[in-house]
N, C-alpha and C. Protein backbone atom coordinates (compact mmCIF):
# COMPACT_ATOMS: atom_id res chain seq x y z
N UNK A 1 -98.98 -23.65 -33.20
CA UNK A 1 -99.23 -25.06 -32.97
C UNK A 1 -99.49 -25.24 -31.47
N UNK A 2 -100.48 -25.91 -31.14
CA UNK A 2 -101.09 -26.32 -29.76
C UNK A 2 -100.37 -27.52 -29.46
N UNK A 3 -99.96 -27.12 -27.79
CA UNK A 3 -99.51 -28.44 -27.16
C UNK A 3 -99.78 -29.90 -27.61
N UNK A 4 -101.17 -30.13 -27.97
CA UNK A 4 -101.99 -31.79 -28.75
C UNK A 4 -100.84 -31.91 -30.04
N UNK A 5 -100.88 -30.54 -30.78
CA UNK A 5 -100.18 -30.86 -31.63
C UNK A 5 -98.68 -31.23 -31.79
N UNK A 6 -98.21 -30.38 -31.13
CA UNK A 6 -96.47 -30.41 -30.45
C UNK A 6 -96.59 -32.29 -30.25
N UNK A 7 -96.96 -32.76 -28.85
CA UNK A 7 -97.25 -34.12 -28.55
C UNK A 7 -97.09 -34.98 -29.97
N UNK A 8 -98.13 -34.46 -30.32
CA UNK A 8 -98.80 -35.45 -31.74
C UNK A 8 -97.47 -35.78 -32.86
N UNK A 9 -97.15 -34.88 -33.53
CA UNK A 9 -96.41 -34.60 -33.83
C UNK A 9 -94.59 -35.45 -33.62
N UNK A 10 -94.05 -35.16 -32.37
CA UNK A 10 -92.81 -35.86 -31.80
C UNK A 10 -93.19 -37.28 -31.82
N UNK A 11 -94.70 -37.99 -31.40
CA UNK A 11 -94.56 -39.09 -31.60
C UNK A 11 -94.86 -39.79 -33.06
N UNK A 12 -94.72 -39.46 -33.95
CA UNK A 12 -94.92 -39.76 -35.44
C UNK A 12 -93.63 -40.93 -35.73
N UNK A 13 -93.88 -41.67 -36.31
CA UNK A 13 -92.08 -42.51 -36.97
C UNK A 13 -92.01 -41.65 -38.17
N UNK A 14 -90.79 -41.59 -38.68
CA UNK A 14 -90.57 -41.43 -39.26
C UNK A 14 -90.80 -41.76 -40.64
N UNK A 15 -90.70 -40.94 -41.99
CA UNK A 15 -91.88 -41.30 -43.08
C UNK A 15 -90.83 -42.97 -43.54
N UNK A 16 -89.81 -43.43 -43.34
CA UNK A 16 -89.26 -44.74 -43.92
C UNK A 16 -90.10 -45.64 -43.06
N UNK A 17 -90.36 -46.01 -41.69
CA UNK A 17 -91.42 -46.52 -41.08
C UNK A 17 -92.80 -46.28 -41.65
N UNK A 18 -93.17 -44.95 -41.63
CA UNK A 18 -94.69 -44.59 -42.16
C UNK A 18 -95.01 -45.38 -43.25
N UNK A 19 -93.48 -45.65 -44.36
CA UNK A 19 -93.91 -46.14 -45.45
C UNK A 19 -94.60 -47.61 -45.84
N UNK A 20 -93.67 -48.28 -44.75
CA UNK A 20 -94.02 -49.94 -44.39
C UNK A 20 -95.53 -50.17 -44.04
N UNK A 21 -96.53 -49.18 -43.52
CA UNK A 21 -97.61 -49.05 -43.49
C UNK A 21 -98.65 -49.49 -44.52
N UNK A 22 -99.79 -50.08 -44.70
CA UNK A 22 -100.61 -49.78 -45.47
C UNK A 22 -101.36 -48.90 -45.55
N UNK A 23 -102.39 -48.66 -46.03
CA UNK A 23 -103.24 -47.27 -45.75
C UNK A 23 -104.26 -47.63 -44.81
N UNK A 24 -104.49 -48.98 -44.45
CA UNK A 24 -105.34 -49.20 -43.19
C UNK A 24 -104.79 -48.63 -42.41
N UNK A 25 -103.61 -49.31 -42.16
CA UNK A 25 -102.66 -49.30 -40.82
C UNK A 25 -102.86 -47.43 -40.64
N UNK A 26 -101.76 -47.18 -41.37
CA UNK A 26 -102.30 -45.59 -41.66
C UNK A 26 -102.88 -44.33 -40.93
N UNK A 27 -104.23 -45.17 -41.63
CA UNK A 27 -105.77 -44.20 -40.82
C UNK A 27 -105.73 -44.64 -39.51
N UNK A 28 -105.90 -45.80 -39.05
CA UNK A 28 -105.70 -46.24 -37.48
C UNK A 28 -105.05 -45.74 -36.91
N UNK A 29 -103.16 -45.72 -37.17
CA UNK A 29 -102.17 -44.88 -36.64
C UNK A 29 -102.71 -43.30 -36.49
N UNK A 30 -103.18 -42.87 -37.31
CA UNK A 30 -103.65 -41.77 -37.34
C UNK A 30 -104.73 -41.08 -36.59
N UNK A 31 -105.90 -41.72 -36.62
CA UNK A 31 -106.93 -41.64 -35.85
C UNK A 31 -106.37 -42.01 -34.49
N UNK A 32 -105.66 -43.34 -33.45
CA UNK A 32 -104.91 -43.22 -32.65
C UNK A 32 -104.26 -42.60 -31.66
N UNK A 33 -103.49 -41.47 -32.75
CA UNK A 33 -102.73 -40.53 -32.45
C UNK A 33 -103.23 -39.02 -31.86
N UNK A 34 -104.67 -38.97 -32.70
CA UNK A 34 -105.50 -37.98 -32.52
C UNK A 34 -106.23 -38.09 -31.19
N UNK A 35 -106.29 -39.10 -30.45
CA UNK A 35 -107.33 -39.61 -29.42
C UNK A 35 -106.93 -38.79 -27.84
N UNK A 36 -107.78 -38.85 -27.50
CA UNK A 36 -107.37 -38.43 -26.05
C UNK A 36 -106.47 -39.60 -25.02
N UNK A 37 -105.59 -38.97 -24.29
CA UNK A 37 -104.66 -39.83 -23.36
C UNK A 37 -105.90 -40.77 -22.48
N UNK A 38 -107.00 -40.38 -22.26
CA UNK A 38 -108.09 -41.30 -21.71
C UNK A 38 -108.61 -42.64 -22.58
N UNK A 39 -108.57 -42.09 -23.78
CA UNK A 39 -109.18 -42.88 -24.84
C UNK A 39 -107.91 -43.82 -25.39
N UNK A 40 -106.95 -43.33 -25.34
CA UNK A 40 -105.72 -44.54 -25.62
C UNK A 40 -105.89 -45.19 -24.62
N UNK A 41 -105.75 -44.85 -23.31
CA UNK A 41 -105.92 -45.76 -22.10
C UNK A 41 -106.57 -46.92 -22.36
N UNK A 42 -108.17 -46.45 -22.58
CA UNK A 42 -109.23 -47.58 -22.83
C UNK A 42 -108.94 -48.19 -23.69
N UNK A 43 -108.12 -47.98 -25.02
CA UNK A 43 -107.81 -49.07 -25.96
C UNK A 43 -106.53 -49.47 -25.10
N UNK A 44 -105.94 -49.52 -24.76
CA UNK A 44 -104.81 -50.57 -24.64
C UNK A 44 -105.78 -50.73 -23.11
N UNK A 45 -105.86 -50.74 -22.63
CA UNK A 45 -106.56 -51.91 -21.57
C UNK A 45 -107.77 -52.79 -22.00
N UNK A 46 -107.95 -52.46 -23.77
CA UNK A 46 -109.08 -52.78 -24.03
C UNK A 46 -108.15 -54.31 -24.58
N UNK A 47 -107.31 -54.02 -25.58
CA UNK A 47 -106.30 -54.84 -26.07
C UNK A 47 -105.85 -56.15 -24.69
N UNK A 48 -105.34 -55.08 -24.17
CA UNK A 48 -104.69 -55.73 -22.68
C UNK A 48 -105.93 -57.42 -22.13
N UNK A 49 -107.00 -57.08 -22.12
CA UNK A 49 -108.24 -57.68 -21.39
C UNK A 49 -108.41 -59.09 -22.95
N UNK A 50 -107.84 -58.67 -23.97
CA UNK A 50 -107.91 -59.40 -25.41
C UNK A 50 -106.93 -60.28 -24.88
N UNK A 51 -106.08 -59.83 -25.12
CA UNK A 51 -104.58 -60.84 -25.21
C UNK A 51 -104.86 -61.92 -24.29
N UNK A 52 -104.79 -61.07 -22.83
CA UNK A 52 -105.42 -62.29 -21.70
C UNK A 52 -106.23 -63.41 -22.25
N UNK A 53 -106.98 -62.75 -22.30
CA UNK A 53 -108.20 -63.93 -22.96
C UNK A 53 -107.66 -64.83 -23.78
N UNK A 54 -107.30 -64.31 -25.11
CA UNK A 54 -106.33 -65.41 -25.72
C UNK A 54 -105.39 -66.08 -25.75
N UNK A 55 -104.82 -65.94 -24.40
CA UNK A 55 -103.71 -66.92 -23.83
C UNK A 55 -103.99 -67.75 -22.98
N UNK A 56 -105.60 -67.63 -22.22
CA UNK A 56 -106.19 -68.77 -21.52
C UNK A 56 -106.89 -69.44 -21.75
N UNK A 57 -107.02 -69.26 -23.56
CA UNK A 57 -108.01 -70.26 -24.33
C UNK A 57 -107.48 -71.30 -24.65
């Protein structure tokens, strides 16, 4: 198992959390998880630049 995976892996919830999931949620969590530490970045600053916005509307 490769370091990505080790990472990947420890941050998982646990399957009683996993379960509360739908299968959208899911694939997102999933795909997510798979992403590069650059590419999470850009989504949560992408999120980040959202929220703003919708609190000064």
């Amino acid at each position: 198992m490769d370091q990505d995976e080790k990472k990947n892996t420890r941050m998982e919830k646990p399957n009683s959390e996993m379960s509360e999931l739908n299968q959208e949620e899911r694939n997102l969590l999933t795909r997510y998880r798979a992403m590069s530490d650059q590419d999470r970045e850009y989504i949560q600053h992408f999120v980040s630049v959202l929220t703003s916005a919708g609190a000064q509307a």
